[in-house]
Protein backbone atom coordinates (compact mmCIF):
# COMPACT_ATOMS: atom_id res chain seq x y z
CA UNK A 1 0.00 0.00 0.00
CA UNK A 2 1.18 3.65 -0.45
CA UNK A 3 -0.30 7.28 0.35
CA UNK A 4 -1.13 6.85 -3.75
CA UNK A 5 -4.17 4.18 -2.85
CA UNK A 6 -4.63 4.15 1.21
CA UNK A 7 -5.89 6.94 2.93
CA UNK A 8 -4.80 5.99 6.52
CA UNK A 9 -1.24 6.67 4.95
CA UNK A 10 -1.76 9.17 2.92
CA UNK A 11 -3.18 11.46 6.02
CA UNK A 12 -0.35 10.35 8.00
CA UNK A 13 2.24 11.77 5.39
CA UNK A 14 0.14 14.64 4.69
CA UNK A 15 0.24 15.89 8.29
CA UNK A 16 3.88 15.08 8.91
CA UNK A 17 4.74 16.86 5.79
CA UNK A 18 2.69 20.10 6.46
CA UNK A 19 3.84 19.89 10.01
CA UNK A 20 7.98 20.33 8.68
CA UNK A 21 7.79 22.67 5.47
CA UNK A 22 9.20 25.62 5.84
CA UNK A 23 7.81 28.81 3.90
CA UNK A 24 10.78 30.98 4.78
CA UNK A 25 13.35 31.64 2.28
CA UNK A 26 16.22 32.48 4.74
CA UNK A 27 15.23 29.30 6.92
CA UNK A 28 16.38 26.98 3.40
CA UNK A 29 20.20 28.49 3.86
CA UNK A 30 23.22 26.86 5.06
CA UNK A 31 26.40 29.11 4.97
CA UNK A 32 29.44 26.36 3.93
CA UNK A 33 32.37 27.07 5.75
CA UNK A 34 34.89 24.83 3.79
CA UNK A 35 33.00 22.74 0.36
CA UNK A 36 35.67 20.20 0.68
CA UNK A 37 34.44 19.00 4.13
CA UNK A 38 31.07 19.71 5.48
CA UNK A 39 30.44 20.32 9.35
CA UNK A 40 28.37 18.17 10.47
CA UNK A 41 25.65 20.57 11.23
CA UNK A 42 26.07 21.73 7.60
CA UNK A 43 25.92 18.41 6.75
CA UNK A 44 22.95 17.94 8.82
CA UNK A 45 20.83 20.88 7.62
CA UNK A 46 21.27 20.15 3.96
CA UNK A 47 19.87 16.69 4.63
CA UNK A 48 17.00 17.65 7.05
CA UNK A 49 15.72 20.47 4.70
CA UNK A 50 15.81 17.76 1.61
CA UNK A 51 13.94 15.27 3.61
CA UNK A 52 11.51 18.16 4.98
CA UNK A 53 11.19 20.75 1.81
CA UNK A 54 12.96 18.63 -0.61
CA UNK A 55 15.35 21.18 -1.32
CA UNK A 56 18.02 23.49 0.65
CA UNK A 57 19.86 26.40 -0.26
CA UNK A 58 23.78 27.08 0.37
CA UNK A 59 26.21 29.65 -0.06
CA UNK A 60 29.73 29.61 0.00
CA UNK A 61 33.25 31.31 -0.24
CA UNK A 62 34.82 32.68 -3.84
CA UNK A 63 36.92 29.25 -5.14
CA UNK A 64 39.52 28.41 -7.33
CA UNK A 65 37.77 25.69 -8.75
CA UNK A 66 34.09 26.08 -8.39
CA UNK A 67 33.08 22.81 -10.08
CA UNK A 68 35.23 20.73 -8.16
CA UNK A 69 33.61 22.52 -4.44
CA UNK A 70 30.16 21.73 -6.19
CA UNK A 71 31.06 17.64 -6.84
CA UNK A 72 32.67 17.66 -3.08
CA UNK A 73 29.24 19.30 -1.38
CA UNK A 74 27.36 16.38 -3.24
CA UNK A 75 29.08 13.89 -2.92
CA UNK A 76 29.01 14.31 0.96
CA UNK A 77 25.34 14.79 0.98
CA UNK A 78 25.04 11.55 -1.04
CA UNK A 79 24.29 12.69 -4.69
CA UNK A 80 26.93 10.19 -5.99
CA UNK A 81 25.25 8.63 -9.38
CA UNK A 82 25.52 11.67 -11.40
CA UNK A 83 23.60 11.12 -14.68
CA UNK A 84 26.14 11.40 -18.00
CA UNK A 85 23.67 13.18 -19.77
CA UNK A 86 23.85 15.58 -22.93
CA UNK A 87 26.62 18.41 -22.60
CA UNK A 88 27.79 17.19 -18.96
CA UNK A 89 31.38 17.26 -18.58
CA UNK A 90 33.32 14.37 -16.58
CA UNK A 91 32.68 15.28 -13.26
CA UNK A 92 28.92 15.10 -14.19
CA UNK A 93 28.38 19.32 -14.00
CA UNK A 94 26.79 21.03 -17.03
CA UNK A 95 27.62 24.09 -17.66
CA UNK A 96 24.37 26.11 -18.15
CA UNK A 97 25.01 29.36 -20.31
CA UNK A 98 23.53 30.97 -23.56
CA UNK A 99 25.07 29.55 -26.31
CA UNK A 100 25.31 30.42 -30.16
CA UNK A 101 26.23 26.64 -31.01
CA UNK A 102 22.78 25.54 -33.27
CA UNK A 103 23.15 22.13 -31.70
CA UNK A 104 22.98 23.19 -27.75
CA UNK A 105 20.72 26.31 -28.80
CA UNK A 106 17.90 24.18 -29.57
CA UNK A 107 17.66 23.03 -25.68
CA UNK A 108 16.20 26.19 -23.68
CA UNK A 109 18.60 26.25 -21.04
CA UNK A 110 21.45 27.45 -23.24
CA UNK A 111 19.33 30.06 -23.89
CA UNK A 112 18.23 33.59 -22.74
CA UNK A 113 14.37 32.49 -23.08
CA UNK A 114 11.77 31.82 -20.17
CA UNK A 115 11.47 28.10 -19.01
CA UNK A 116 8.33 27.02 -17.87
CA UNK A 117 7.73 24.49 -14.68
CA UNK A 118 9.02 21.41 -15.20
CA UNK A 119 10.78 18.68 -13.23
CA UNK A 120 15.05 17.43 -14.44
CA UNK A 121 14.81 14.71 -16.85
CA UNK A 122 11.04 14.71 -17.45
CA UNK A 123 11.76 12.59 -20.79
CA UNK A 124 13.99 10.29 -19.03
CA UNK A 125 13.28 6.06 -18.81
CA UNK A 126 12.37 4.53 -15.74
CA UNK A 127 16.33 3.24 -15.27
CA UNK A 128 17.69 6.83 -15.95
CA UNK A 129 15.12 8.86 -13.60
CA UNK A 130 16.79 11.76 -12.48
CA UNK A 131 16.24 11.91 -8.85
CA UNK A 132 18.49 15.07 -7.63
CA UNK A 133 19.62 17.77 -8.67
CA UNK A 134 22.26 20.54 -7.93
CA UNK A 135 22.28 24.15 -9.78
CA UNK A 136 25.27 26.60 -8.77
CA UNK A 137 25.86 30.14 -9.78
CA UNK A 138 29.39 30.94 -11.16
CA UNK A 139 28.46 34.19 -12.43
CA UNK A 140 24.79 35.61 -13.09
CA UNK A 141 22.74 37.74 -15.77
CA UNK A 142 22.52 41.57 -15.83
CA UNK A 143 18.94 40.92 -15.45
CA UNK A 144 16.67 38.40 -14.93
CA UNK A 145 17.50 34.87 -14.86
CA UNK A 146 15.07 34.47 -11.45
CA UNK A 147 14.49 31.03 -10.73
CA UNK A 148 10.94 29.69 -8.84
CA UNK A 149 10.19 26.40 -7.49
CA UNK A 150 7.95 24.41 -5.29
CA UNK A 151 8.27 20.46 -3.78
CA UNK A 152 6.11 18.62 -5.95
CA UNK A 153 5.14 16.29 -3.03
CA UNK A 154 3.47 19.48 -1.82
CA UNK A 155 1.46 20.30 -5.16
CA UNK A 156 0.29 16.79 -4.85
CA UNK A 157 -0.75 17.61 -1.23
CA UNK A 158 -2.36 20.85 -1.99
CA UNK A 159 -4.00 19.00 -4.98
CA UNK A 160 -5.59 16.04 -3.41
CA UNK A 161 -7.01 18.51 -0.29
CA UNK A 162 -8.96 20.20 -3.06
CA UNK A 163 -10.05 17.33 -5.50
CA UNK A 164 -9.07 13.65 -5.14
CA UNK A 165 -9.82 12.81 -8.36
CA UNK A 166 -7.48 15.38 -10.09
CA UNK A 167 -4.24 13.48 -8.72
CA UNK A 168 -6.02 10.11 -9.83
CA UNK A 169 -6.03 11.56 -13.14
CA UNK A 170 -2.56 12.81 -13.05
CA UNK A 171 -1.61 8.90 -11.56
CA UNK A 172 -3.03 7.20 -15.34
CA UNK A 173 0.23 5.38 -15.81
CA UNK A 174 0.25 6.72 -19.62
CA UNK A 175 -0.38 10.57 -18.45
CA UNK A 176 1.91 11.82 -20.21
CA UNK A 177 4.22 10.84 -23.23
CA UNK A 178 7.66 12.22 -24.53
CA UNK A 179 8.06 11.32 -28.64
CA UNK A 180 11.25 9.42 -29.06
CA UNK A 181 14.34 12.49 -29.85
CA UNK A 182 16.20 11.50 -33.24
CA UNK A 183 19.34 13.48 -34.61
CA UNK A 184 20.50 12.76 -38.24
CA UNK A 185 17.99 9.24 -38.55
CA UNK A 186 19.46 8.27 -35.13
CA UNK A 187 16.96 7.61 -31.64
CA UNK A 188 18.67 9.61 -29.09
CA UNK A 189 16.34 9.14 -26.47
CA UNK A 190 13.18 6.16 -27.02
CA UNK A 191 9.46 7.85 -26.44
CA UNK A 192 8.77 7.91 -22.55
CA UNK A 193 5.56 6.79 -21.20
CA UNK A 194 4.43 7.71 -18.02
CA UNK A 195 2.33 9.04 -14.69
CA UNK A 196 3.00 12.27 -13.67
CA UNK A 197 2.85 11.47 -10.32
CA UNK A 198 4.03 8.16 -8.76
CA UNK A 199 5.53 5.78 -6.06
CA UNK A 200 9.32 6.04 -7.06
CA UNK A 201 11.29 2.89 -6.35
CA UNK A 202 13.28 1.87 -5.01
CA UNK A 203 12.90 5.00 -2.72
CA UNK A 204 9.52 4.41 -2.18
CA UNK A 205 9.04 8.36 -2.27
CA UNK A 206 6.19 10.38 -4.27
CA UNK A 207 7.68 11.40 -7.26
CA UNK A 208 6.95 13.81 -10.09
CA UNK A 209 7.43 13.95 -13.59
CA UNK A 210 6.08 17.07 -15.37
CA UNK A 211 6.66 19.99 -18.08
CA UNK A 212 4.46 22.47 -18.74
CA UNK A 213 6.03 22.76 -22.52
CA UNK A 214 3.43 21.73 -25.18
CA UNK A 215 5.71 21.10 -28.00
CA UNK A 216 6.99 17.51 -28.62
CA UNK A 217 3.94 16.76 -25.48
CA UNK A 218 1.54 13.74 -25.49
CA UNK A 219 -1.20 14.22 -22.65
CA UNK A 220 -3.48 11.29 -22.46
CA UNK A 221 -6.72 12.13 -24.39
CA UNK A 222 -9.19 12.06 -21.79
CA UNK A 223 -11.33 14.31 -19.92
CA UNK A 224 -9.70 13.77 -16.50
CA UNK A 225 -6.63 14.12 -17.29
CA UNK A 226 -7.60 17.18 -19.75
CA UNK A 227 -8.99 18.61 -16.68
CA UNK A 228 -6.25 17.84 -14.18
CA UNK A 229 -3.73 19.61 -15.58
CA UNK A 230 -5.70 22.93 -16.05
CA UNK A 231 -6.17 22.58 -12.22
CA UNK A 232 -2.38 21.90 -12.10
CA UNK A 233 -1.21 24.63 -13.97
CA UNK A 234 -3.61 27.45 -12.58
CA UNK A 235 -2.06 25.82 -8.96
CA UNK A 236 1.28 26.88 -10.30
CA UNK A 237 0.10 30.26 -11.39
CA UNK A 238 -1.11 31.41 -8.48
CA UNK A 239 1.59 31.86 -5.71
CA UNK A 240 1.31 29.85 -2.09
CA UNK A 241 3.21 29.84 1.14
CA UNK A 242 5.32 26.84 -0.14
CA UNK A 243 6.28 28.47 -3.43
CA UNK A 244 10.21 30.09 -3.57
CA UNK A 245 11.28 32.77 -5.67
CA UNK A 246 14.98 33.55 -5.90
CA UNK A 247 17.31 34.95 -8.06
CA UNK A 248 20.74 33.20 -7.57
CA UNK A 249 24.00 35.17 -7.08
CA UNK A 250 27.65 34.52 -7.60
CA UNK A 251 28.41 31.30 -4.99
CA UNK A 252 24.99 30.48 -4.34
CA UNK A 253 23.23 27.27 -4.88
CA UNK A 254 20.43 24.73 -4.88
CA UNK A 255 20.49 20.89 -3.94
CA UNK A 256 17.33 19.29 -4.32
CA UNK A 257 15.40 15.98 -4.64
CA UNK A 258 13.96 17.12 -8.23
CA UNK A 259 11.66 20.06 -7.40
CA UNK A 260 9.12 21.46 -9.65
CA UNK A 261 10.80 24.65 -11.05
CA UNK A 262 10.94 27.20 -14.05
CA UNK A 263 13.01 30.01 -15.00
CA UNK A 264 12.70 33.83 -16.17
CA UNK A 265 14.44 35.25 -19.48
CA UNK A 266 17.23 36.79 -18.46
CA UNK A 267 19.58 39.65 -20.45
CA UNK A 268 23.48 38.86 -20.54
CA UNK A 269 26.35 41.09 -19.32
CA UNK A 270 28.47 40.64 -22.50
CA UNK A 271 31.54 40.87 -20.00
CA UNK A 272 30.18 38.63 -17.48
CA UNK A 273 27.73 36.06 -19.01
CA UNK A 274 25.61 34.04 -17.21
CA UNK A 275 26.99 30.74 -16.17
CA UNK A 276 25.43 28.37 -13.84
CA UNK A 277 26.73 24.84 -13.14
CA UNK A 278 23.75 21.71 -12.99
CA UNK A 279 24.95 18.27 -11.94
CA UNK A 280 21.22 15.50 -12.32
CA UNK A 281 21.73 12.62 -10.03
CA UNK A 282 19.72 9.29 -10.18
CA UNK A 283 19.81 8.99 -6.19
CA UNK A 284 18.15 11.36 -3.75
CA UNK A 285 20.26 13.36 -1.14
CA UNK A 286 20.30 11.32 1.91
CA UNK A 287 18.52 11.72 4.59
CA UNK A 288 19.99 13.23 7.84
CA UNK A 289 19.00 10.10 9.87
CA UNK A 290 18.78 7.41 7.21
CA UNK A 291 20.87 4.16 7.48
CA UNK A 292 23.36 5.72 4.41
CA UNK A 293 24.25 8.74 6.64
């Protein structure tokens, strides 16, 4: 049984979960002392606010070698299967920046555009779900650039309290379908069927997948599900105590367990372009008191 199909659980998670999210910005940051080895109540606080809020914000000293303090801070938090995915470099860190390249202009985040919600690796199989993430800011734009998010076990929370049936509808195991990606007469990626919401394993966590892009988008053609995700995306339009807003500065970051999240347009300093670093993981950051700790 899960809090999907039994009710006894699901009101059990439900109050345990509103009873430790935060709604407080500055309550999400943990100043790192040294990225190479985390305090233990660094340590500590990342892990708490990714069991609690599925995400936690950190901040920490001007480095020589950014992308190697990023790898460290994961790796001690547990991210450690980093997902080898298009334009990742060998420590597993893309490097997120407008680009003039045709090739890695035709994926919005090496561009200046708006991206709208949407969870990491959305398109992804079942054996490459990207469970984590971690996005760091090197350097960021003159303007814009503001990043949102919310925990997407909390839209599922705020959706069932209004309307069981809408996450039923967003549970239809064929939900929502990603065409197959082909380059040059090549498959790139095969066409990914799926819920949008479902029992992850083997974490046994509620887990989202979800974009809000219509291009390249198969929704399931029924009413339910039609209807669902109007109620979905009006939830993400209008703002609630557990969304975040934050524009990220220069040695600030994000670690999260794959939160729903989108992205303004932003304008370049030609001097100082925009350059963000985004390792995907296919494990969740561990939890303060789990047995991996």
């Amino acid at each position: 049984m899960s809090i999907l199909d039994n009710t006894d659980d699901y009101q059990f998670w439900r109050d345990e979960k509103l009873s430790n999210a935060q709604s407080n910005i500055e309550d999400c940051l943990v100043e790192i002392r040294n990225p190479q080895a985390l305090s233990k109540a660094e340590k500590d606080k990342i892990q708490q606010l990714c069991c609690t809020n599925n995400f936690a914000l950190f901040a920490i000293k001007t480095q020589d070698d950014y992308a190697q303090a990023v790898v460290q801070i994961n790796r001690q938090v547990g991210l450690l299967d980093y997902d080898q995915h298009l334009y990742a470099q060998s420590n597993g860190l893309a490097h997120i920046k407008q680009s003039d390249k045709q090739e890695r202009s035709e994926f919005i985040p090496y561009t200046d555009k708006a991206i709208g919600w949407h969870t990491d690796g959305y398109y992804n199989a079942v054996d490459n779900r990207v469970r984590a993430f971690s996005l760091f800011c090197v350097s960021p734009a003159a303007t814009g650039g503001v990043n949102q998010w919310i925990d997407p076990q909390m839209v599922y929370l705020l959706l069932r309290e209004n309307n069981v049936d809408v996450v039923k509808a967003l549970t239809h195991p064929q939900a929502m379908s990603i065409p197959e990606h082909e380059v040059d007469g090549q498959v790139r990626r095969a066409k990914s069927t799926g819920a949008i919401f479902l029992i992850d394993e083997p974490s046994a966590e509620l887990y989202m997948r979800y974009t809000q892009r219509k291009k390249n988008i198969e929704f399931l053609d029924s009413s339910e599900v039609k209807q669902a995700m109007t109620l979905l995306d009006d939830l993400l339009k209008i703002p609630t105590p557990h969304h975040f807003e934050h524009t990220m500065n220069t040695n600030q970051g994000l670690i999260c367990n794959n939160i729903l999240h989108n992205r303004s347009a932003f304008v370049d300093d030609p001097q100082h372009p925009r350059l963000l670093l985004r390792g995907r993981y296919s494990n969740r950051v561990c939890c303060y008191n789990s047995k991996h700790d």
